[in-house]
Protein backbone atom coordinates (compact mmCIF):
# COMPACT_ATOMS: atom_id res chain seq x y z
CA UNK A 1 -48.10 29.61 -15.25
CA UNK A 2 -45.55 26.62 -14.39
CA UNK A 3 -44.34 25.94 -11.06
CA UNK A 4 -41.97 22.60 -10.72
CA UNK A 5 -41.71 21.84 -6.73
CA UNK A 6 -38.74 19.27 -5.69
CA UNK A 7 -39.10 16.56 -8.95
CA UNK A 8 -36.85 13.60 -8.52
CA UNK A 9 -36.61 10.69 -10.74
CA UNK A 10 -34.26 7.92 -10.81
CA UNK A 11 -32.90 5.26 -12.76
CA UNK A 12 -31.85 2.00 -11.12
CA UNK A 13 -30.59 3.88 -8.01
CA UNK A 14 -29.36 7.41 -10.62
CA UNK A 15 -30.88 10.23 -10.03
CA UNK A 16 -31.34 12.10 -13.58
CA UNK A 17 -33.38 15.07 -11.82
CA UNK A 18 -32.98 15.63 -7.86
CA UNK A 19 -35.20 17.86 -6.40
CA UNK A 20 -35.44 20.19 -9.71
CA UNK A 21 -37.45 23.30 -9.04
CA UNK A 22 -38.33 25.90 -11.77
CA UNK A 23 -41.29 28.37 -12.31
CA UNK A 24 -42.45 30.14 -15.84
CA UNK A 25 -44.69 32.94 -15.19
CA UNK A 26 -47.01 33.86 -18.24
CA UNK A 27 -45.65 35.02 -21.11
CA UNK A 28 -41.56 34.66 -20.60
CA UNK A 29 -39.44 32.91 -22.45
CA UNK A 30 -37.55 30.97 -19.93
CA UNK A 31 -34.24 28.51 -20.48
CA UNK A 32 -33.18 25.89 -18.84
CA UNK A 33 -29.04 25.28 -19.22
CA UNK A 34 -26.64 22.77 -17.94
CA UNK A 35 -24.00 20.49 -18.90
CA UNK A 36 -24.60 17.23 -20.73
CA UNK A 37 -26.38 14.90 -18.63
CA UNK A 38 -27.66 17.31 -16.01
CA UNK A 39 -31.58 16.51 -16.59
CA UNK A 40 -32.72 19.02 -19.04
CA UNK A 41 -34.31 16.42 -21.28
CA UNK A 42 -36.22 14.25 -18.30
CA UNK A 43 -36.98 17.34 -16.82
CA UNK A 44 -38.79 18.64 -19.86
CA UNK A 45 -40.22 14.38 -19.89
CA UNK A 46 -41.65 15.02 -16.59
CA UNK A 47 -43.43 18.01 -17.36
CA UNK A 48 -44.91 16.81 -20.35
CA UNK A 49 -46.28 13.27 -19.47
CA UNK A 50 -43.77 11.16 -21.22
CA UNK A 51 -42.33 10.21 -17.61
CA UNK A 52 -43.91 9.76 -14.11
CA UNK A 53 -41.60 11.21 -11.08
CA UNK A 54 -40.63 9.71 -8.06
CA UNK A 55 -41.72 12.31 -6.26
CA UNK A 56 -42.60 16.54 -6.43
CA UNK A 57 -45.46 18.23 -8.43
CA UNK A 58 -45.54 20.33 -11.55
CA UNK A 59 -48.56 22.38 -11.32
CA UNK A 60 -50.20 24.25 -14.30
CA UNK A 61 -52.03 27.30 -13.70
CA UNK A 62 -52.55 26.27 -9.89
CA UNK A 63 -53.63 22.61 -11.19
CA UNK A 64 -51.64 19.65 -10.76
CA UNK A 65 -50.66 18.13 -13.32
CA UNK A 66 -47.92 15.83 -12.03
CA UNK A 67 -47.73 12.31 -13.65
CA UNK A 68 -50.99 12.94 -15.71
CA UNK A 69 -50.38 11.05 -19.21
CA UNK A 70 -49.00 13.48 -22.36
CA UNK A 71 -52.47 13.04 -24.06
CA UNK A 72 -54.23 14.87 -20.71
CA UNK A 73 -51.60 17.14 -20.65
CA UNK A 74 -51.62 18.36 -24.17
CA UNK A 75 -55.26 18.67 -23.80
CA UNK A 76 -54.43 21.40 -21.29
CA UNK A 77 -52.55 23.53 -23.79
CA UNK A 78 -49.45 22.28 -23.17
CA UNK A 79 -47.15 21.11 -26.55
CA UNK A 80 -43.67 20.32 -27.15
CA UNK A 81 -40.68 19.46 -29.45
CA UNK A 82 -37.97 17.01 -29.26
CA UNK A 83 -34.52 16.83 -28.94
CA UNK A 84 -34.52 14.04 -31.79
CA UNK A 85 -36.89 14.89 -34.56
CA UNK A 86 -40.29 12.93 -34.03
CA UNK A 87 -42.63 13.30 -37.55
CA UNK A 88 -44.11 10.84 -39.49
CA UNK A 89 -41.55 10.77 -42.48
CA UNK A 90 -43.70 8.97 -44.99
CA UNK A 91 -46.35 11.58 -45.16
CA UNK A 92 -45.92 15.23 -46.27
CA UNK A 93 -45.83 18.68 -44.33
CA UNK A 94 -49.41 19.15 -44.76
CA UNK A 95 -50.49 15.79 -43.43
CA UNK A 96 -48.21 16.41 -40.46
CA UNK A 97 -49.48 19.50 -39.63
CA UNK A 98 -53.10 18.58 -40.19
CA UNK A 99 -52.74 15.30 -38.44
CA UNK A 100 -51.87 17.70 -35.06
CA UNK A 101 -54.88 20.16 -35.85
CA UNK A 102 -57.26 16.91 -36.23
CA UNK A 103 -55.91 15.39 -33.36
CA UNK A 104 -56.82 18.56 -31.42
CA UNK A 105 -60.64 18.75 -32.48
CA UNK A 106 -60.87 15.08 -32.02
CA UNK A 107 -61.69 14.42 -35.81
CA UNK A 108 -58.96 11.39 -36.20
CA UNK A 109 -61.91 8.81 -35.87
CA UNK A 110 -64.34 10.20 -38.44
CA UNK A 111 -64.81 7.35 -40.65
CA UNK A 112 -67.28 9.39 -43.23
CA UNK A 113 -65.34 12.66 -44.48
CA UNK A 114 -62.37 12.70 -46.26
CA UNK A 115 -59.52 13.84 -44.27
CA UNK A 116 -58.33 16.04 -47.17
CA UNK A 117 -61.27 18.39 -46.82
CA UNK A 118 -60.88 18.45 -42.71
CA UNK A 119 -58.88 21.70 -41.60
CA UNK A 120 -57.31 22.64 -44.79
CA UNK A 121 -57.83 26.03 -44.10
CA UNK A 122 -56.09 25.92 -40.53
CA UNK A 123 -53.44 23.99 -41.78
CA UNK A 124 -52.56 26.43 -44.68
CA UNK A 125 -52.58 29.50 -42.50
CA UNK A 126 -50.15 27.55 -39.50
CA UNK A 127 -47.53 26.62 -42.42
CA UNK A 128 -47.90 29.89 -43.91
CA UNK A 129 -47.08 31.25 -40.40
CA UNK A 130 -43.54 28.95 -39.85
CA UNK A 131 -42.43 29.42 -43.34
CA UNK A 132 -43.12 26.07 -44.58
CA UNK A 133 -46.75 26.60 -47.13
CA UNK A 134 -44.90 27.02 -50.23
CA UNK A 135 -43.25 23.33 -49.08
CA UNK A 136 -46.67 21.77 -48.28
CA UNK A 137 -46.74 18.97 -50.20
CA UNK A 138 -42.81 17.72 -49.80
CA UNK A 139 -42.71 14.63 -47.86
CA UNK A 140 -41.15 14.78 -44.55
CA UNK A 141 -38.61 12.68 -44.77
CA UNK A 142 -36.69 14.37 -47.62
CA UNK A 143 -36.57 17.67 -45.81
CA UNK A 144 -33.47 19.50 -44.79
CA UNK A 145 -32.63 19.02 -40.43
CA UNK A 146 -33.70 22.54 -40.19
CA UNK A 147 -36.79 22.34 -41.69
CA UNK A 148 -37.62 19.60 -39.75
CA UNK A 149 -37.51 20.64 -36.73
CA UNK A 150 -39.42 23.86 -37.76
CA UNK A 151 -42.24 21.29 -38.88
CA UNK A 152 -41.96 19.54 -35.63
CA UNK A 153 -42.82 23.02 -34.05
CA UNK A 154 -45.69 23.72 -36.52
CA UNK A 155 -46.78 19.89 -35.44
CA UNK A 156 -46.84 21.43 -31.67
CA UNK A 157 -48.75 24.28 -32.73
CA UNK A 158 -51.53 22.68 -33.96
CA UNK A 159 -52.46 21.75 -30.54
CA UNK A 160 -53.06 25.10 -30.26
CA UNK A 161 -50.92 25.44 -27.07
CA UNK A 162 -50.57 28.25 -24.91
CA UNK A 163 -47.41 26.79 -22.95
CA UNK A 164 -44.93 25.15 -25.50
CA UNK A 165 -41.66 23.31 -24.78
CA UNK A 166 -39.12 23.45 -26.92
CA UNK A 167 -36.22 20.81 -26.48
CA UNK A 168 -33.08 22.14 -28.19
CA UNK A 169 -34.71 23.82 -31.10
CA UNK A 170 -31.57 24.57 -32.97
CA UNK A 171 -29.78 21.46 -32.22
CA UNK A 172 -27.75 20.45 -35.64
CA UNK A 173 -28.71 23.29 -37.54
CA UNK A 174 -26.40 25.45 -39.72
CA UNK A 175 -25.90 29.76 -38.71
CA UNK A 176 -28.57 30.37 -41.65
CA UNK A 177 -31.33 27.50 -39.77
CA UNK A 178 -30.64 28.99 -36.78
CA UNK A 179 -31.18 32.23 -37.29
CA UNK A 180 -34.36 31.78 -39.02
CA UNK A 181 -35.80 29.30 -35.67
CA UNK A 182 -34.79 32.34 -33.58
CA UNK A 183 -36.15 34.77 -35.42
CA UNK A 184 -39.40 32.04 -35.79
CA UNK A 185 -39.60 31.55 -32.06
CA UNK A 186 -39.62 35.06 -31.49
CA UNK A 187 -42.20 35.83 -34.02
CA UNK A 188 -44.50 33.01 -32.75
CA UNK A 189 -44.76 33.80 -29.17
CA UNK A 190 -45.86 37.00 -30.26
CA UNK A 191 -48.63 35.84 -32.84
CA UNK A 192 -49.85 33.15 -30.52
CA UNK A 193 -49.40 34.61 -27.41
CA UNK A 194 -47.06 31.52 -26.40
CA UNK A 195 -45.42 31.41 -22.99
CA UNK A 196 -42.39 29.20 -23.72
CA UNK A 197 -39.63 26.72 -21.89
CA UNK A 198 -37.09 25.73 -24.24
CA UNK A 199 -33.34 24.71 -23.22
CA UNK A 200 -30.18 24.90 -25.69
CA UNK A 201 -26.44 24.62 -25.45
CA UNK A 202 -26.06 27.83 -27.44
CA UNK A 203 -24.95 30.64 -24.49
CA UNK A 204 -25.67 33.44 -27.39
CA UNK A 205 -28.85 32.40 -27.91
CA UNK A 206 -30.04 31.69 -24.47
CA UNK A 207 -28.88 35.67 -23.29
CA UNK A 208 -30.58 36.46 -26.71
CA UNK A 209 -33.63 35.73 -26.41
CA UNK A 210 -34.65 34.07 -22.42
CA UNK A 211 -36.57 35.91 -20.15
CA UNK A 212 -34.93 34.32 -17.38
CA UNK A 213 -32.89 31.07 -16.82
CA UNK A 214 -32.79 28.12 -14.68
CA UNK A 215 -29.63 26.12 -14.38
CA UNK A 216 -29.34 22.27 -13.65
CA UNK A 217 -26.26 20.52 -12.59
CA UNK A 218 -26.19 16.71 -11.51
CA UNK A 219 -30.28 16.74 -11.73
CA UNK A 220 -31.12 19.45 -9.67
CA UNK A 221 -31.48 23.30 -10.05
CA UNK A 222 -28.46 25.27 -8.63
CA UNK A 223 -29.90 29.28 -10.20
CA UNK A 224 -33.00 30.44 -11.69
CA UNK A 225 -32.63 34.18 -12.24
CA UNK A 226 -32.60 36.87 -14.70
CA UNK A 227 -29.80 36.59 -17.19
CA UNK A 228 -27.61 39.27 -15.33
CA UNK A 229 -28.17 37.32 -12.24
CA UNK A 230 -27.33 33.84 -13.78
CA UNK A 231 -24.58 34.93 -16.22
CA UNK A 232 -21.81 36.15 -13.19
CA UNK A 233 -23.45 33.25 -10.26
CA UNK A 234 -20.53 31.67 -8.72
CA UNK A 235 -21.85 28.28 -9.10
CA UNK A 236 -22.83 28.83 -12.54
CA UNK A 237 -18.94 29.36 -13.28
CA UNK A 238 -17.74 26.12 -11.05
CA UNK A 239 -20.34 24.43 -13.63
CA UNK A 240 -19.07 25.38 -17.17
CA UNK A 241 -15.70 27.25 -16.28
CA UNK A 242 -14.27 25.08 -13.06
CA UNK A 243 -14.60 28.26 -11.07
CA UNK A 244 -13.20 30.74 -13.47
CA UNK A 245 -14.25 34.47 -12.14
CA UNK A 246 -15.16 35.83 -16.07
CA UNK A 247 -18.50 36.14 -16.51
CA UNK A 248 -20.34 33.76 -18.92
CA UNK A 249 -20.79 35.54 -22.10
């Protein structure tokens, strides 16, 4: 479904991703790990629009889609989340969600209809479907971190995606959040059909849940294998254990 071929982009002479290659075939779950500052985050900016490489192609479903804006490339059925939480913290889970759904059947610019009659129906059933309808009409900004970032991935969903990126899902969340955005990611990609990229600095639940993983050190992929394969790679240890021969997890 994904293929990433040699991206590189720099920044004043860094390279944050060096010939990165990854692929997602449909319907994994597939992780991408590495140590702080090894190009998960531009990687997953490349992908999505929100940066333009140097050079290499991302192609989705055999078309590329390399440096098209994140507008074109949402339109393709490709969504994501953020690392940092990114809703509109004045206005209340509903409006979020709906805003996404409207967005999606181009209805933001229709002047003449209420937007509080305009896919009330949709919206109900995708907040009923992350856990957040009987919290509908809290506003944003007063929400716990957890449920945040869940609405941020009900926000996603309303593009009605069928490749979604997830950018450390559980990042800040207590055992009890995390356990329920698991256990929500899980259920999700099942309902929706989702194939899904996501990366996290949580080993448990990368060999928990992950298909298959690709590393990144210094910007460019060193493994992409099964979790067996990654977990005991050689230069998987130099990366997080300086070389130690115990197997990651």
């Amino acid at each position: 479904m994904l293929q990433v071929k040699s991206l590189t982009k720099s920044f004043d002479g860094f390279k944050a991703v060096n010939n990165a290659n990854l692929d997602v075939q449909n319907g994994e779950i597939v992780a991408v790990i590495g140590p702080n500052g090894a190009g998960k985050t531009t990687l997953f900016n490349l992908i999505s629009g929100i940066l333009k490489p140097d050079s290499g192609q991302v192609l989705f479903k055999g078309d590329d889609i390399t440096g098209l804006p994140p507008y074109e490339i949402c339109r393709k059925r490709i969504s994501r989340s953020f690392q940092v939480v990114n809703v509109f913290n004045r206005l209340s889970i509903f409006e979020n969600t709906q805003i996404s759904i409207l967005s999606r059947q181009k209805k933001t610019w229709n002047l003449f209809t209420p937007s509080s009659s305009l896919a009330v129906n949709e919206t109900n059933e995708l907040l009923k479907n992350v856990g957040l309808y009987e919290k509908r009409d809290h506003i944003s900004g007063a929400l716990s971190h957890g449920d945040r970032k869940v609405l941020e991935i009900a926000m996603a969903l309303g593009g009605n995606p069928e490749f979604l990126i997830l950018d450390e899902p559980t990042a800040g969340m207590s055992p009890e959040e995390t356990t329920r955005c698991i256990d929500l990611i899980k259920g999700l990609r099942e309902k929706y059909g989702l194939t899904i990229l996501f990366c996290e600095h949580d080993m448990e639940i990368v060999f928990g849940i992950a298909s298959r993983i690709m590393v990144m050190v210094r910007g460019g992929t060193i493994v992409q294998g099964t979790c067996e394969e990654v977990r005991c790679n050689e230069a998987v240890q130099d990366a997080y254990l300086g070389g130690s021969d115990v197997c990651l997890m």
